[in-house]
N, C-alpha and C. Protein backbone atom coordinates (compact mmCIF):
# COMPACT_ATOMS: atom_id res chain seq x y z
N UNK A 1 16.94 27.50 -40.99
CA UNK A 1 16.74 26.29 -40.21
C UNK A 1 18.02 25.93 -39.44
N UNK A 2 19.43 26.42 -40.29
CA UNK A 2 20.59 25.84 -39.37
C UNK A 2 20.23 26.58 -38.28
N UNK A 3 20.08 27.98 -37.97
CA UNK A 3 20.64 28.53 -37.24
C UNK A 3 19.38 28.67 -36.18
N UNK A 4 18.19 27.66 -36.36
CA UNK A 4 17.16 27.40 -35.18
C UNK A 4 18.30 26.19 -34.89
N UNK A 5 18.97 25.14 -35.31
CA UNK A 5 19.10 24.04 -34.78
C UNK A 5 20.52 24.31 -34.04
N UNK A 6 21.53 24.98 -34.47
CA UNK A 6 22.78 26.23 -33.49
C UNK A 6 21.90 26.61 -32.16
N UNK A 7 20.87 27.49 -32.15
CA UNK A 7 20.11 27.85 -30.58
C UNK A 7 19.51 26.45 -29.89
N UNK A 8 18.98 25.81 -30.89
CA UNK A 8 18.67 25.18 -30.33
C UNK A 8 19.66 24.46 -28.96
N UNK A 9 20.48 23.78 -29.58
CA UNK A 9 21.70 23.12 -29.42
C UNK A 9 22.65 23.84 -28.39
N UNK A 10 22.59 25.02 -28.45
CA UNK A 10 23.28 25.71 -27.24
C UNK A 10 22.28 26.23 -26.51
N UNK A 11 21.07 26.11 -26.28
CA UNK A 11 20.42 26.20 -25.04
C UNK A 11 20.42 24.61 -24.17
N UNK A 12 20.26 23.24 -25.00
CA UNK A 12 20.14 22.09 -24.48
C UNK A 12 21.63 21.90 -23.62
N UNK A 13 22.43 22.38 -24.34
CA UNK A 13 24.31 22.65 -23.58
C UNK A 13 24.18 23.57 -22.25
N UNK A 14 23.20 24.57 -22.21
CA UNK A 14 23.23 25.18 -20.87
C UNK A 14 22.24 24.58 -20.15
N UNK A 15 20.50 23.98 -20.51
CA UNK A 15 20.00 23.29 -20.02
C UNK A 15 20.53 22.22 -18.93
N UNK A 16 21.70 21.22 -19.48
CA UNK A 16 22.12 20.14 -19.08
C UNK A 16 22.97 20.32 -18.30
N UNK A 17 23.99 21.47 -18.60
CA UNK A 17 25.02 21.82 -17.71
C UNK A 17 24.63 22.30 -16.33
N UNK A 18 23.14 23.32 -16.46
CA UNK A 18 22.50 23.74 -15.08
C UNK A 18 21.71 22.64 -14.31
N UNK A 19 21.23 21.58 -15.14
CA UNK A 19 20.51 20.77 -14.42
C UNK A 19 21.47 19.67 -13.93
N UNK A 20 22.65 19.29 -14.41
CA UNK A 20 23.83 18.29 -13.63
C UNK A 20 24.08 19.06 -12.40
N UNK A 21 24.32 20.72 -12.34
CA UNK A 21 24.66 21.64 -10.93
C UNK A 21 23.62 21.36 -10.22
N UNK A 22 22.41 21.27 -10.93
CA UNK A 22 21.58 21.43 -9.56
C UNK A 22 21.61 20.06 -8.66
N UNK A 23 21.25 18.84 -9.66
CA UNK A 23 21.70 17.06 -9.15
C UNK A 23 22.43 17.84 -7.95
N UNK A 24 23.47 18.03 -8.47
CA UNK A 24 24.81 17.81 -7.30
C UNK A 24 24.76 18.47 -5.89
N UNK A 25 23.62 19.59 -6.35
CA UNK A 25 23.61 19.85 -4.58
C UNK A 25 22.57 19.72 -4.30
N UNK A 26 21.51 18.56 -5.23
CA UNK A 26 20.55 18.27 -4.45
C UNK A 26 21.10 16.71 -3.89
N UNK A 27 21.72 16.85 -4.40
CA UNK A 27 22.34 15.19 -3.87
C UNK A 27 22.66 15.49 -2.64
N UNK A 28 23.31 16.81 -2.24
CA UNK A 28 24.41 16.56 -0.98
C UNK A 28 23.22 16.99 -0.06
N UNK A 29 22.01 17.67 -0.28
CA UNK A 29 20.91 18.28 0.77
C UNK A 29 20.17 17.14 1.08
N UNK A 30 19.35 17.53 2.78
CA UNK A 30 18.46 16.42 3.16
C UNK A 30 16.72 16.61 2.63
N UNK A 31 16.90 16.74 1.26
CA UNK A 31 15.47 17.58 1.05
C UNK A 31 14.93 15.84 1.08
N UNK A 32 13.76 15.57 1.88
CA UNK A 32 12.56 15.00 1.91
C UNK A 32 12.41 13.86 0.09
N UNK A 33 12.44 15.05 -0.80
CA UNK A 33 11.69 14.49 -2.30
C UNK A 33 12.81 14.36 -3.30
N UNK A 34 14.10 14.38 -2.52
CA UNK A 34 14.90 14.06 -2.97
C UNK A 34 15.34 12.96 -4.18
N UNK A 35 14.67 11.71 -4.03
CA UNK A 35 14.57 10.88 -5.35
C UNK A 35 14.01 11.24 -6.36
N UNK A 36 12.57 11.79 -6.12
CA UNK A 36 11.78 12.27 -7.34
C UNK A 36 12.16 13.13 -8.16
N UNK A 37 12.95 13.97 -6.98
CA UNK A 37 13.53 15.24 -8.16
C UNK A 37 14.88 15.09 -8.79
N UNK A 38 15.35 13.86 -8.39
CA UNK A 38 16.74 13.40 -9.28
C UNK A 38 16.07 12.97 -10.43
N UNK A 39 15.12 11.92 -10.25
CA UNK A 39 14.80 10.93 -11.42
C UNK A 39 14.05 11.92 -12.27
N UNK A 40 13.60 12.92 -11.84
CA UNK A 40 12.60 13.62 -13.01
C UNK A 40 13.81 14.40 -13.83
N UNK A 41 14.64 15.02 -13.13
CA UNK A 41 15.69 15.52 -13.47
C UNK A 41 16.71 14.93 -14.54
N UNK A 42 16.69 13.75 -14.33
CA UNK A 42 17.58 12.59 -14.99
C UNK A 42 16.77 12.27 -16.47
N UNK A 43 15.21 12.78 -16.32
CA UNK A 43 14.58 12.26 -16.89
C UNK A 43 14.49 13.22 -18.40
N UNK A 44 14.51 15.13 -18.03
CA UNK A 44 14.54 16.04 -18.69
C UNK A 44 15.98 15.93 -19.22
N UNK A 45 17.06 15.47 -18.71
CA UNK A 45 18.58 15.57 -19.47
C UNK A 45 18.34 14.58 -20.54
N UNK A 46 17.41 13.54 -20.14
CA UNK A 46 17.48 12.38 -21.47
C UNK A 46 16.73 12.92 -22.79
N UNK A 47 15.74 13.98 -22.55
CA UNK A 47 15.30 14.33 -23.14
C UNK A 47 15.70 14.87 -25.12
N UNK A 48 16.81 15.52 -24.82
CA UNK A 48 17.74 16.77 -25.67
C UNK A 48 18.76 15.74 -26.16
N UNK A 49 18.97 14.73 -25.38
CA UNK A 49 20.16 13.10 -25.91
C UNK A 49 19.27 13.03 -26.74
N UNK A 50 18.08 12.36 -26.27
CA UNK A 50 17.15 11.67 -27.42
C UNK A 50 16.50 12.28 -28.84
N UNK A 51 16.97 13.78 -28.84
CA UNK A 51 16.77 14.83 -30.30
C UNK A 51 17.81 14.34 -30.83
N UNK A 52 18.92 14.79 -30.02
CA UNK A 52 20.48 14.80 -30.72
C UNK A 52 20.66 13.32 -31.95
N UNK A 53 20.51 12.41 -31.14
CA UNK A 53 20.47 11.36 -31.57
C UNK A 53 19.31 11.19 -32.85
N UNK A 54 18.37 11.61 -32.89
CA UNK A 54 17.66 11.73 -34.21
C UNK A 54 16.14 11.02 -33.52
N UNK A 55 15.96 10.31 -32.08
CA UNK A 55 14.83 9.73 -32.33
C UNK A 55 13.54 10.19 -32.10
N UNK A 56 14.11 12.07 -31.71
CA UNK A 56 12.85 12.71 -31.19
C UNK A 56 13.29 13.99 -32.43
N UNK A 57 12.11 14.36 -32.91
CA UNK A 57 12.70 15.71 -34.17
C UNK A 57 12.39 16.62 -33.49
N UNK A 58 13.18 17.91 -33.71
CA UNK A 58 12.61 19.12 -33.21
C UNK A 58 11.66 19.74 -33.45
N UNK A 59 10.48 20.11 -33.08
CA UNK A 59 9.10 20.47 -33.56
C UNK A 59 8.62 21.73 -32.94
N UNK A 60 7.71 22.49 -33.40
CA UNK A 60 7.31 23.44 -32.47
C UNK A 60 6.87 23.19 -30.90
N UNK A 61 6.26 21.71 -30.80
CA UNK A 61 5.43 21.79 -29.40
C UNK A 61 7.19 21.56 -28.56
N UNK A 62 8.08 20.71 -28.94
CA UNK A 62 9.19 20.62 -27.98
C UNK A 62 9.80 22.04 -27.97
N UNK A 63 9.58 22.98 -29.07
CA UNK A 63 10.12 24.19 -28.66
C UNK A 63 9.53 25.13 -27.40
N UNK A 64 8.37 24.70 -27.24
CA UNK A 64 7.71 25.16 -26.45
C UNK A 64 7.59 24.88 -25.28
N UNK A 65 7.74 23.42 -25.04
CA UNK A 65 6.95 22.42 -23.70
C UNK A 65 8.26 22.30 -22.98
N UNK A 66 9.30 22.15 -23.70
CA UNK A 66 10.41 21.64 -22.86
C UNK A 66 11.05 22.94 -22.36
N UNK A 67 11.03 23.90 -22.65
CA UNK A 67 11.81 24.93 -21.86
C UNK A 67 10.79 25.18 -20.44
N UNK A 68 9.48 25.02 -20.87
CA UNK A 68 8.58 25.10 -19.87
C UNK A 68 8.32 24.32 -18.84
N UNK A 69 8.84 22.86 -19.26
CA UNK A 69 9.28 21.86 -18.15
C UNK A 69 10.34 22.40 -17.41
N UNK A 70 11.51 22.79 -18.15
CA UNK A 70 12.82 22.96 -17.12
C UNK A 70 12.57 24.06 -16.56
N UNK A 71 12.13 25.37 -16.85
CA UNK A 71 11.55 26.25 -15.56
C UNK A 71 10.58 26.06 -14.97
N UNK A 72 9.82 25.16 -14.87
CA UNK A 72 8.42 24.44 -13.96
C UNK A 72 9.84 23.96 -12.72
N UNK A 73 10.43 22.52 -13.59
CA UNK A 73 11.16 21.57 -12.51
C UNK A 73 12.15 22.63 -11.61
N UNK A 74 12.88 23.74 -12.36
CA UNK A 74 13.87 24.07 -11.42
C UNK A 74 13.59 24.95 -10.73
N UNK A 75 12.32 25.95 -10.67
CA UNK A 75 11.48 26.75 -10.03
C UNK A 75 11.15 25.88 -8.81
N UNK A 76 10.66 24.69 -9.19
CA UNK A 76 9.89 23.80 -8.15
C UNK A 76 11.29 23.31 -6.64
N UNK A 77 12.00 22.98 -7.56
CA UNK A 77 13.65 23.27 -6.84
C UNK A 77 14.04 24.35 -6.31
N UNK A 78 13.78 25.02 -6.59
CA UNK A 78 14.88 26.09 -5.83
C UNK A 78 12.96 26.43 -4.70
N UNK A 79 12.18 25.95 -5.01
CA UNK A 79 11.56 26.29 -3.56
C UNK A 79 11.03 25.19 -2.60
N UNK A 80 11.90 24.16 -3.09
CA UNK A 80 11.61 23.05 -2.14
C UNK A 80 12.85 22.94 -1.07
């Protein structure tokens, strides 16, 4: 179990680190949907806070759903 909650924990560290890079140059571009995809963005970083912190547990469906959100959202990014 430690060593699901070690991967875990260093994928949410590269998660967050790639999704603050992307913010930043979606900030500086004139993309159109520009708010939506900050705030949704803003919305998946709160996500992995809110485990850390204890008020969301790690479960199979977040093992599943949330990696599948962040390649849905940043797929959807890199072709907008």
């Amino acid at each position: 179990m430690i060593l699901i909650r070690i991967f875990l924990l260093a994928f949410n560290v590269a998660v967050v680190t790639y999704l603050i890079y992307r913010i930043l140059q979606i900030q500086k571009s004139d993309n159109p949907n520009k708010k939506w995809i900050i705030v949704i963005s803003i919305f998946l970083l709160l996500i992995p806070a809110t485990m850390l912190m204890g008020f969301i547990k790690p479960s199979p469906v977040y093992l599943f759903l949330y990696p599948l959100a962040i390649s849905l959202h940043l797929y959807l990014i890199r072709n907008s």
